[in-house]
C-alpha atoms as a PDB file:
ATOM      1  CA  UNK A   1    -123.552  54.246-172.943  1.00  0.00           C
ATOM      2  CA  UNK A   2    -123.283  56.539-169.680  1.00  0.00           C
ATOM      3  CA  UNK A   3    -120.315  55.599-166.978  1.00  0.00           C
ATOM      4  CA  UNK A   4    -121.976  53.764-164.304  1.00  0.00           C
ATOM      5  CA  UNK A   5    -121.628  50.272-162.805  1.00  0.00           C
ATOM      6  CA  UNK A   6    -124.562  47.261-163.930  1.00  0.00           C
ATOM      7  CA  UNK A   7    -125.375  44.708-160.888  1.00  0.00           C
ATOM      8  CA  UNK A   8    -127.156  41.329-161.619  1.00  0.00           C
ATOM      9  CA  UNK A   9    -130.767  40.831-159.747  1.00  0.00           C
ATOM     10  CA  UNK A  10    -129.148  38.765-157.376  1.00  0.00           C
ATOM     11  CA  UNK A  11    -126.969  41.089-156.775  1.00  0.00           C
ATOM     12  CA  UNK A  12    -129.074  43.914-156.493  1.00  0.00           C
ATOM     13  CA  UNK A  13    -131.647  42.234-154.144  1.00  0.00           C
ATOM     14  CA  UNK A  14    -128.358  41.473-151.613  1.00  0.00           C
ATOM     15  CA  UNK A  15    -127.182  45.126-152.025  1.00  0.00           C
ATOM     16  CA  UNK A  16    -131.009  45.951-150.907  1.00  0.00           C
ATOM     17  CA  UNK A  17    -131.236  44.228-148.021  1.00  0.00           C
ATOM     18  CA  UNK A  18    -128.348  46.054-146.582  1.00  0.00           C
ATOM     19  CA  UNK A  19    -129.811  49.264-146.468  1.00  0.00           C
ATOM     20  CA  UNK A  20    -131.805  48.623-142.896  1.00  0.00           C
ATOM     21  CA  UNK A  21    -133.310  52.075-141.367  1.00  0.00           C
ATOM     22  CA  UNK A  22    -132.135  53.377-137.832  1.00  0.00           C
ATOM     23  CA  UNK A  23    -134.934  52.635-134.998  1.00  0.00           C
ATOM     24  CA  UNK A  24    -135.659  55.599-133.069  1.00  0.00           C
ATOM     25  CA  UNK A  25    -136.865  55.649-130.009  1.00  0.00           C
ATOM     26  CA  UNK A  26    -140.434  55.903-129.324  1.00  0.00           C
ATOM     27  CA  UNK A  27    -143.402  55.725-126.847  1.00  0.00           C
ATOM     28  CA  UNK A  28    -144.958  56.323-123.429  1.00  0.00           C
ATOM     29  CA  UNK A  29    -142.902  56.640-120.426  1.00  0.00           C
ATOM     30  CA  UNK A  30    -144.482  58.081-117.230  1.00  0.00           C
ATOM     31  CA  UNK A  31    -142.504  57.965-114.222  1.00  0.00           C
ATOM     32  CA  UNK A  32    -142.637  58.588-110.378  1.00  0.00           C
ATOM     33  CA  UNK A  33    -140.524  59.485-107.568  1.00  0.00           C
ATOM     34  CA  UNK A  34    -138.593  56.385-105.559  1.00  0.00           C
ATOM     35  CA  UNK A  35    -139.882  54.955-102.875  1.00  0.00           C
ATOM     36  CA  UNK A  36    -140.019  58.068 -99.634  1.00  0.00           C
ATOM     37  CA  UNK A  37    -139.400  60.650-102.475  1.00  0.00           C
ATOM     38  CA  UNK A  38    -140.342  63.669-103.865  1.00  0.00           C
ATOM     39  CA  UNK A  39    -139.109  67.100-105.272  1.00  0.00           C
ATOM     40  CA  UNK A  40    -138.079  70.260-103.365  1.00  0.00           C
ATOM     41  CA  UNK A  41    -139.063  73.428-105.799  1.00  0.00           C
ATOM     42  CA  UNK A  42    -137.271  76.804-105.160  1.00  0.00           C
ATOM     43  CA  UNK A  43    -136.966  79.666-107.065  1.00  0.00           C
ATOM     44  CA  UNK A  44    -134.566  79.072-109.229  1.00  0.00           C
ATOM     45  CA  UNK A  45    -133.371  75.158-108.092  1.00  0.00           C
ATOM     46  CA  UNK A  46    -135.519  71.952-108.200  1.00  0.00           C
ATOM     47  CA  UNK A  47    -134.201  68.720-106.306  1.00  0.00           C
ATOM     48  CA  UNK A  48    -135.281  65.111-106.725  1.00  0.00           C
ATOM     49  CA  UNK A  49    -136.036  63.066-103.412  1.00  0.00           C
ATOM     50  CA  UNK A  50    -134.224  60.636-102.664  1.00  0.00           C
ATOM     51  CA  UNK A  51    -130.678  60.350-104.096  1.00  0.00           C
ATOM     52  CA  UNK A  52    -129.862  58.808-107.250  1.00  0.00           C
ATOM     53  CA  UNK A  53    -126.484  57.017-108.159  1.00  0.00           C
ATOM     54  CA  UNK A  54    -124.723  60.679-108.850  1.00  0.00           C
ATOM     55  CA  UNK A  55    -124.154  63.114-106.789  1.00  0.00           C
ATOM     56  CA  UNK A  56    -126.490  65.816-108.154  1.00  0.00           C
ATOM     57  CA  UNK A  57    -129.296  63.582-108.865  1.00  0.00           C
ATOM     58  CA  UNK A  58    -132.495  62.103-107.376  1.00  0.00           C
ATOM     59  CA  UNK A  59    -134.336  58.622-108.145  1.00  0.00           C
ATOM     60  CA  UNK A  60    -137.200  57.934-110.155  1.00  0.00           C
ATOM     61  CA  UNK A  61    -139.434  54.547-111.088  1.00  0.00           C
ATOM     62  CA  UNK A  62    -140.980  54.360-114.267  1.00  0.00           C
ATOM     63  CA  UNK A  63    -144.792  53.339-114.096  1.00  0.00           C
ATOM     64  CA  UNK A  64    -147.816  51.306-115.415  1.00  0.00           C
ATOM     65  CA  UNK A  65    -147.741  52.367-119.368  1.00  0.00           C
ATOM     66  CA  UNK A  66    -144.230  52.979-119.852  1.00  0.00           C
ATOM     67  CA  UNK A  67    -143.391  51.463-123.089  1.00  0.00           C
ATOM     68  CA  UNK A  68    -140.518  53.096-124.970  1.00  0.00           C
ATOM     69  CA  UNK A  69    -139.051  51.213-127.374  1.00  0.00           C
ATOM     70  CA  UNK A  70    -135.355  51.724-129.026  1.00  0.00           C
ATOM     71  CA  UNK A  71    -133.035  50.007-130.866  1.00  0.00           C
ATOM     72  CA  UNK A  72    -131.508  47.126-129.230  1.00  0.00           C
ATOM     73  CA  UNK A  73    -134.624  47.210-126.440  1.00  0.00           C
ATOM     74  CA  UNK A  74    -137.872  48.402-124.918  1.00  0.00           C
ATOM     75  CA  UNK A  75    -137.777  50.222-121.610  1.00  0.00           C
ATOM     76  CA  UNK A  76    -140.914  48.879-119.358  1.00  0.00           C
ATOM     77  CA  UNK A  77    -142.704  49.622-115.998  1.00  0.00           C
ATOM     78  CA  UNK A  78    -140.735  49.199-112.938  1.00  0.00           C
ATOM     79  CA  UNK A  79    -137.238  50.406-113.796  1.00  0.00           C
ATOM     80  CA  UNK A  80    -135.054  52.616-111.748  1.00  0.00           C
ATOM     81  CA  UNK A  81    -133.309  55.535-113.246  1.00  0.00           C
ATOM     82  CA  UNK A  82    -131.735  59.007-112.574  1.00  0.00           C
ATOM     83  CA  UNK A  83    -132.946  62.770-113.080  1.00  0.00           C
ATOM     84  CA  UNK A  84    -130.706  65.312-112.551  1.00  0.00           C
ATOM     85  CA  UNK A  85    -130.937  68.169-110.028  1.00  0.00           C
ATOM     86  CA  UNK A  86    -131.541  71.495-112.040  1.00  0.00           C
ATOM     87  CA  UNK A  87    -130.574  75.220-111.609  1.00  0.00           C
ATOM     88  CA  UNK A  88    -132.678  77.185-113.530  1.00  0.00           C
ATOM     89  CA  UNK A  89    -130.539  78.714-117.015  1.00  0.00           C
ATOM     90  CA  UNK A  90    -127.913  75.880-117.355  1.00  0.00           C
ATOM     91  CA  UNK A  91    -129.721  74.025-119.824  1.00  0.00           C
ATOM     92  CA  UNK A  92    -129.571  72.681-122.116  1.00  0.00           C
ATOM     93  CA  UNK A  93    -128.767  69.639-119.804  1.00  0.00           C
ATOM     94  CA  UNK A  94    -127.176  66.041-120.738  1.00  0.00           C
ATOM     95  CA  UNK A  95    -128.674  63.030-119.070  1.00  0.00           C
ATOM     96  CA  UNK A  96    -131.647  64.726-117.471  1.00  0.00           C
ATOM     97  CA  UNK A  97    -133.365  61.378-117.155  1.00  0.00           C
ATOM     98  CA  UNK A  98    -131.064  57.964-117.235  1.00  0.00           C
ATOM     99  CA  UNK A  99    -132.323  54.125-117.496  1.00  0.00           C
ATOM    100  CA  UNK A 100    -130.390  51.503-114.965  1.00  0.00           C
ATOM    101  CA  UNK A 101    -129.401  49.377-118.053  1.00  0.00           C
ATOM    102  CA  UNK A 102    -130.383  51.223-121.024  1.00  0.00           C
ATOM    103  CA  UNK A 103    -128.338  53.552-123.046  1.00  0.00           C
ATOM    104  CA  UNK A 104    -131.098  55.925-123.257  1.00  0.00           C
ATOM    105  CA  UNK A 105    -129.805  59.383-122.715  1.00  0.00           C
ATOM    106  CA  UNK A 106    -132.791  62.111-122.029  1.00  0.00           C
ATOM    107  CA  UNK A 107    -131.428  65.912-122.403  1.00  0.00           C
ATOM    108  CA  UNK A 108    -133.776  68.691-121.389  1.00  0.00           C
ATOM    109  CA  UNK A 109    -133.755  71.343-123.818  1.00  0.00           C
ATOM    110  CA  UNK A 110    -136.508  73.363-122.396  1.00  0.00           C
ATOM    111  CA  UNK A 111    -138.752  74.468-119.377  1.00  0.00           C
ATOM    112  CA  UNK A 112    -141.001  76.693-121.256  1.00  0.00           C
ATOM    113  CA  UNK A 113    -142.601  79.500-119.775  1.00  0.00           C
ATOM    114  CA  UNK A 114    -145.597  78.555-118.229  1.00  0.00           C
ATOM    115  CA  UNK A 115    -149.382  80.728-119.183  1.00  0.00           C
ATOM    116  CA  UNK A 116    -151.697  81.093-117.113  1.00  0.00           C
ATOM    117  CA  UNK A 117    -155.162  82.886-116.476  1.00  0.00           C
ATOM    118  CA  UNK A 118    -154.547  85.466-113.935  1.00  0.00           C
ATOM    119  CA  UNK A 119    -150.745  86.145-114.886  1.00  0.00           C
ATOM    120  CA  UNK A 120    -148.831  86.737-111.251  1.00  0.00           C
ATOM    121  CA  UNK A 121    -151.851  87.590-108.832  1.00  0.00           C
ATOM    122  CA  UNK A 122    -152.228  84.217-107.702  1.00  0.00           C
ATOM    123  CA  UNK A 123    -154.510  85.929-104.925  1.00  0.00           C
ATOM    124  CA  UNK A 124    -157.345  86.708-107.595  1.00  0.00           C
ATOM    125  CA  UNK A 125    -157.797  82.846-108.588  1.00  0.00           C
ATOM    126  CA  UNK A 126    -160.779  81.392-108.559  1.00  0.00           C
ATOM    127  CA  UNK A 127    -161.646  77.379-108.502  1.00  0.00           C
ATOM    128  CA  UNK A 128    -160.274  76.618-112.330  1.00  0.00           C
ATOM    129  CA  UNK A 129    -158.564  79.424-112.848  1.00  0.00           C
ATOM    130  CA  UNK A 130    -154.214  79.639-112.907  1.00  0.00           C
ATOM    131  CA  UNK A 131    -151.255  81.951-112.353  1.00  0.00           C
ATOM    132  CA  UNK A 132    -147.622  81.651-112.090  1.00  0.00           C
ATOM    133  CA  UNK A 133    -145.458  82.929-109.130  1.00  0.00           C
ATOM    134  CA  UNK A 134    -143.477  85.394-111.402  1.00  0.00           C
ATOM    135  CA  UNK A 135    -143.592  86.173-115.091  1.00  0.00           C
ATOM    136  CA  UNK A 136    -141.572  83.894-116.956  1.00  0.00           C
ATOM    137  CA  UNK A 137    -141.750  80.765-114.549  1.00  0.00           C
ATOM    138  CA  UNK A 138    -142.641  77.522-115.571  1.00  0.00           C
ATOM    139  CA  UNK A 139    -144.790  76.066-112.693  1.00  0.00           C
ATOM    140  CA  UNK A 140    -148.241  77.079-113.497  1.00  0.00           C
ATOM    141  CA  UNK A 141    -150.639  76.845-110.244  1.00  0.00           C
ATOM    142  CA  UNK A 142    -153.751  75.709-110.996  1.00  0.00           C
ATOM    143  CA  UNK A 143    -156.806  76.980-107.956  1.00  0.00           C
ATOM    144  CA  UNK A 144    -158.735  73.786-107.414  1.00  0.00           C
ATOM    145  CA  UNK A 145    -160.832  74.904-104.313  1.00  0.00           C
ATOM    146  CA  UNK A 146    -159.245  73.067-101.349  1.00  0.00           C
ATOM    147  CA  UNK A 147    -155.910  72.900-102.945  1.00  0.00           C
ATOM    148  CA  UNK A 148    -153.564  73.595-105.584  1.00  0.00           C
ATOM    149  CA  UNK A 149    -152.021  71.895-108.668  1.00  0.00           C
ATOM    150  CA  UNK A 150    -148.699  72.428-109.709  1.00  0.00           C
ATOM    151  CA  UNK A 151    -147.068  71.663-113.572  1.00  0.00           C
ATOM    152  CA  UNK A 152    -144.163  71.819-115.035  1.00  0.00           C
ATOM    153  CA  UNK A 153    -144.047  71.296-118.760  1.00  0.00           C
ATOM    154  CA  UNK A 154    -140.668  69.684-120.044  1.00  0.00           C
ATOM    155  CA  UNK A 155    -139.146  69.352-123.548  1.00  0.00           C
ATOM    156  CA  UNK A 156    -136.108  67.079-125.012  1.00  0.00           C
ATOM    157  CA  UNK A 157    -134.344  64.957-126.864  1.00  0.00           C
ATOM    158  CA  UNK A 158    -133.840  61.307-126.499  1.00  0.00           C
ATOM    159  CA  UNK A 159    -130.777  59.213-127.482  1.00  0.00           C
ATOM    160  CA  UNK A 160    -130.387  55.354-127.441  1.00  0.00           C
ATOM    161  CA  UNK A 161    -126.541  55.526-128.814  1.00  0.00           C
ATOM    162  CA  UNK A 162    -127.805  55.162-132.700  1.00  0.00           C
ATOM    163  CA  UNK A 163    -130.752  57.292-133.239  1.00  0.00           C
ATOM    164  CA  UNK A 164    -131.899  60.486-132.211  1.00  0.00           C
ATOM    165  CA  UNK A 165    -135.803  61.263-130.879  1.00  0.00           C
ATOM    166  CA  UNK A 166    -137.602  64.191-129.181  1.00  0.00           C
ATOM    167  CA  UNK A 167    -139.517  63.960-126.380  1.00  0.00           C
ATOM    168  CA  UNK A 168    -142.100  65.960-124.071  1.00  0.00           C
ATOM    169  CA  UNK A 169    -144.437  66.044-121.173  1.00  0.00           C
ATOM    170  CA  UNK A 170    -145.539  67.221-117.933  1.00  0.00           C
ATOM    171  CA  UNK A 171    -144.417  67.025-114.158  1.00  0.00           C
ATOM    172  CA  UNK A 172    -147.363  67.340-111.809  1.00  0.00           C
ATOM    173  CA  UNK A 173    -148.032  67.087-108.150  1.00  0.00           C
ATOM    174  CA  UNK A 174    -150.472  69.002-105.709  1.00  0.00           C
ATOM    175  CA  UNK A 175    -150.363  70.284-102.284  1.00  0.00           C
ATOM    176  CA  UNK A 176    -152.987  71.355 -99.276  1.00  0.00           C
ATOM    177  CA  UNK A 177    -152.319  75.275 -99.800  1.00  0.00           C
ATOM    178  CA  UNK A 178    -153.836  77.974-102.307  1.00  0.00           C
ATOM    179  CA  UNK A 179    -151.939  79.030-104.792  1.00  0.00           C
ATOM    180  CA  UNK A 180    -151.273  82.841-102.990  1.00  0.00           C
ATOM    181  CA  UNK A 181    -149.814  81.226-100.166  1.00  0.00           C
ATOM    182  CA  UNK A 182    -147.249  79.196-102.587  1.00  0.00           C
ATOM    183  CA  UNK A 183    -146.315  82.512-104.736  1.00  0.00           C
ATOM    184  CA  UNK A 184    -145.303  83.955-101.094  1.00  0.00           C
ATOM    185  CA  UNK A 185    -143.323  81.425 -99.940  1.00  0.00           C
ATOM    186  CA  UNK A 186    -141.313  81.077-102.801  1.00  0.00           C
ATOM    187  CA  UNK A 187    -141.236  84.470-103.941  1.00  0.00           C
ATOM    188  CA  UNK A 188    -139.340  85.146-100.180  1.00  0.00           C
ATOM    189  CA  UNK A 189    -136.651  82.467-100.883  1.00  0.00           C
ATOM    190  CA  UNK A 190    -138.626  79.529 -98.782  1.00  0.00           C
ATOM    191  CA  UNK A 191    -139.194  76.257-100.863  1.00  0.00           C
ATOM    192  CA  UNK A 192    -142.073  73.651-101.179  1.00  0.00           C
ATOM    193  CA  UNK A 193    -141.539  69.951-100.898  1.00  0.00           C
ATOM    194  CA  UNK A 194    -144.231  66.884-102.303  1.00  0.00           C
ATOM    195  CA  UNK A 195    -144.129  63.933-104.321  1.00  0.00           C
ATOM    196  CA  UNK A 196    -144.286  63.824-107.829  1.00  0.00           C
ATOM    197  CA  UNK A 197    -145.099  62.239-111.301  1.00  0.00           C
ATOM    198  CA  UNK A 198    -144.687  63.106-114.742  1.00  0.00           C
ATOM    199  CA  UNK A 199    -146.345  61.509-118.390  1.00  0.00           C
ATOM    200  CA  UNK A 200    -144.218  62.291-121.108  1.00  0.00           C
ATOM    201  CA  UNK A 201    -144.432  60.748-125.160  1.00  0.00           C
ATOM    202  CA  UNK A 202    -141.311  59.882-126.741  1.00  0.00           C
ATOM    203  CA  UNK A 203    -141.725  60.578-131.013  1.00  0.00           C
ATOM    204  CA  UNK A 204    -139.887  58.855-133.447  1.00  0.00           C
ATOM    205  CA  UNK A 205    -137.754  61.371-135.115  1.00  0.00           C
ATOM    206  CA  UNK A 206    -135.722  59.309-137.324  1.00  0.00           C
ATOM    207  CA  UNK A 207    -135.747  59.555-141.498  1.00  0.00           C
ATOM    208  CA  UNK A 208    -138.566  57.334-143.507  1.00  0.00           C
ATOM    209  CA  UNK A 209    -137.480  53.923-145.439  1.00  0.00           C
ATOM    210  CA  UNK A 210    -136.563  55.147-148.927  1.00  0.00           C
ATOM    211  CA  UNK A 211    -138.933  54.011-151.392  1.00  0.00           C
ATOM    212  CA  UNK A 212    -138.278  52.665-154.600  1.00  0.00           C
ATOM    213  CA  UNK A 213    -136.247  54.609-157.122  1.00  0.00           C
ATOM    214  CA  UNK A 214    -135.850  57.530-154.348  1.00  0.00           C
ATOM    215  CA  UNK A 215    -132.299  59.018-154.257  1.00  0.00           C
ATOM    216  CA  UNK A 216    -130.440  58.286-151.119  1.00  0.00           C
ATOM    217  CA  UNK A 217    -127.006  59.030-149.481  1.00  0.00           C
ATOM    218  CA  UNK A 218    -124.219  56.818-149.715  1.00  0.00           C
ATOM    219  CA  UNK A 219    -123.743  56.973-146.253  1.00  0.00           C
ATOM    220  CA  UNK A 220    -127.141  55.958-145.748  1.00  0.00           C
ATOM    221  CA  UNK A 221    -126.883  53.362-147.741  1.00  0.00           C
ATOM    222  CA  UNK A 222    -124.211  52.129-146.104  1.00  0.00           C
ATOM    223  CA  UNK A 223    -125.286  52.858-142.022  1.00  0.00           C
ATOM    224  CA  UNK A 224    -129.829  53.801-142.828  1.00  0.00           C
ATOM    225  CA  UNK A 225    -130.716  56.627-141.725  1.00  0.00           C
ATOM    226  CA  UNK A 226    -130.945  58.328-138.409  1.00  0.00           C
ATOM    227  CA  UNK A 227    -132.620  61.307-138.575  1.00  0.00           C
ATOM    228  CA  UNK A 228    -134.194  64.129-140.679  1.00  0.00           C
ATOM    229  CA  UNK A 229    -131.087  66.163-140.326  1.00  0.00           C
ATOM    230  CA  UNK A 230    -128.412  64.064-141.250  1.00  0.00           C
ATOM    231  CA  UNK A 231    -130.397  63.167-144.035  1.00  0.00           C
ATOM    232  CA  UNK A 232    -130.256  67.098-145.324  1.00  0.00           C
ATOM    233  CA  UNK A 233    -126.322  66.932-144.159  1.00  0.00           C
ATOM    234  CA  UNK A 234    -125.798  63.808-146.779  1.00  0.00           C
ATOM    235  CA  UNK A 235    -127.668  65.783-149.718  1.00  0.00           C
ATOM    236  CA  UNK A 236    -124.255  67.228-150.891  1.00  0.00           C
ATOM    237  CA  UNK A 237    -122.702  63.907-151.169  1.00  0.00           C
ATOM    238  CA  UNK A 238    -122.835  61.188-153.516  1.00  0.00           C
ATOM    239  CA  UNK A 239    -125.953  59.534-153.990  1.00  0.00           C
ATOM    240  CA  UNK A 240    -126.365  56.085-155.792  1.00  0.00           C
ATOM    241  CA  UNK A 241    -130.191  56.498-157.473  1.00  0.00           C
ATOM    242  CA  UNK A 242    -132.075  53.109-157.614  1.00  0.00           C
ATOM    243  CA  UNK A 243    -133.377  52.610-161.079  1.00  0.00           C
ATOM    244  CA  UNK A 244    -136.745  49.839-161.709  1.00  0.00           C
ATOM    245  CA  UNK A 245    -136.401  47.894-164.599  1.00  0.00           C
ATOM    246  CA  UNK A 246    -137.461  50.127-167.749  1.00  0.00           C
ATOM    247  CA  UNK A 247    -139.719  48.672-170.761  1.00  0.00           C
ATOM    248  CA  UNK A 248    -137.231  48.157-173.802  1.00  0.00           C
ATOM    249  CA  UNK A 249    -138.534  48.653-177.213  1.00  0.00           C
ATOM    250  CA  UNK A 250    -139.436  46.068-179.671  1.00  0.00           C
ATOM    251  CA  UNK A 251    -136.682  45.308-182.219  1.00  0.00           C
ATOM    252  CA  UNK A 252    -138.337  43.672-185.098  1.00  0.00           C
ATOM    253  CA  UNK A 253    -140.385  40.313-184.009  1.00  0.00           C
ATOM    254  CA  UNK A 254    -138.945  39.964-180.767  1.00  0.00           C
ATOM    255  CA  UNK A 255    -138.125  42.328-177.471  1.00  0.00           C
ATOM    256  CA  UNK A 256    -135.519  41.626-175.199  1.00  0.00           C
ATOM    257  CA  UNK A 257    -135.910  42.141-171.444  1.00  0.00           C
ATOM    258  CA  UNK A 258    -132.656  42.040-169.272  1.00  0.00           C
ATOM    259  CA  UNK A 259    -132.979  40.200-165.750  1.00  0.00           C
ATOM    260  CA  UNK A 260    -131.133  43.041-163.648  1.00  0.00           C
ATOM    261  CA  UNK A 261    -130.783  45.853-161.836  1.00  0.00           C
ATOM    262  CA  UNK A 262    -129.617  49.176-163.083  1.00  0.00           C
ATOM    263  CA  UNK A 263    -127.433  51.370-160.575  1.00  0.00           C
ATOM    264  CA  UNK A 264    -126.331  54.419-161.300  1.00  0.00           C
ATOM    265  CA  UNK A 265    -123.878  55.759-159.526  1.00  0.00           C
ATOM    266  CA  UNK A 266    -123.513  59.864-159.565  1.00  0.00           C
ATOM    267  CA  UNK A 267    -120.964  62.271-158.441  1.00  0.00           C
END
């Protein structure tokens, strides 16, 4: 008989019901500047209007469809919380975007580069048609005839203190001039001031349930898991395999059929 260790079904059934997944965060969230806010875009800086509770922050409300749901909570329309002032290269950067309340932590990761139609001669675009101040930047002005769109794609994680999520989306806003006249302006140190929003998606990055007779960690068995990559981290541990009840053969006239749970437990 191999080494292991033989649990009753009672037993076993308790033992399952221990093993409860992480809840990653997940959802809408779109959000909007405070009240007689907005963001100041220079070259290389971007600052939220009006101040936050830091010192290097501005304010933001979330609006209409946010619904992001995490662990302990769900994070709905009409919150306050904090984005942080950025410098372009110092990211990544911790607590981006904070919840008054919540212990949802938003890092920024990346500003990707953004691509556009006409590359840098912002001059040349027509009514549709996009270009970006300097190769490289991410603010891609978009020509719509009497004035100008402005993006700024974002990319993240999300934490909520017990599971890890990614997240992404867009800034937006628009102003009365043409796309030329922006480049200029920025491209000889000046800045450009409006309001904003942004839509971004939070995805649930955590690990599936295990399924039946599926080999799992022991630590996630013991704390479920919390995301793909701590579940390749655990492979090198010990794993406790989850064995169904197997048919036993017939012994003479009768069969026998034990009521429990096999666990194996493996090096």
């Amino acid at each position: 008989m191999q080494k292991g260790t033989i649990l009753t079904a009672g037993l076993a059934v308790a033992f399952l019901l221990m093993i409860t997944p992480a809840f990653a965060s997940s959802g809408p969230l779109d959000i909007t500047n405070c009240s007689g806010g907005g963001v100041t875009v220079g070259v290389t800086t971007i600052t939220w209007l009006p101040s936050g509770e830091g010192t290097d922050d501005g304010c933001i409300n979330t609006g209409a469809t946010t619904n992001v749901v995490y662990t302990t909570s769900t994070l709905g329309p009409g919150e306050t919380g904090n984005i942080k002032n950025l410098t372009m290269g110092t990211l990544p950067l911790d607590q981006f975007m904070t919840f008054v309340g919540t212990p949802l932590d938003f890092i920024l990761t990346s500003l990707p580069p953004a691509s556009s139609t006409n590359g840098t001669n912002c001059a040349s675009t027509t009514r549709g048609q996009s270009c970006v101040a300097f190769a490289g930047s991410p603010f891609l002005f978009t020509n719509l005839g009497d004035h100008t769109a402005i993006s700024l794609q974002a990319v993240g994680t999300v934490s909520d203190g017990d599971s890890i999520s990614n997240w992404s989306g867009v800034f937006t806003t628009q102003l009365n001039q043409t796309a030329a006249s922006i480049q200029t302006t920025l491209l000889l140190g000046g800045s450009i001031t409006s309001t904003h929003s942004a839509q971004f998606t939070v995805i649930d990055s955590a690990s599936p349930v295990p399924e039946r007779g599926s080999r799992v960690s022991a630590d996630t068995l013991r704390n479920g898991p919390k995301s793909r990559t701590a579940a390749r981290t655990n492979r090198e541990r010990s794993v406790v395999q989850i064995q169904p009840p197997q048919p036993w053969a017939l012994r003479g006239k009768s069969s026998k059929r034990p009521s429990y749970l096999r666990l194996r437990v493996e090096p």
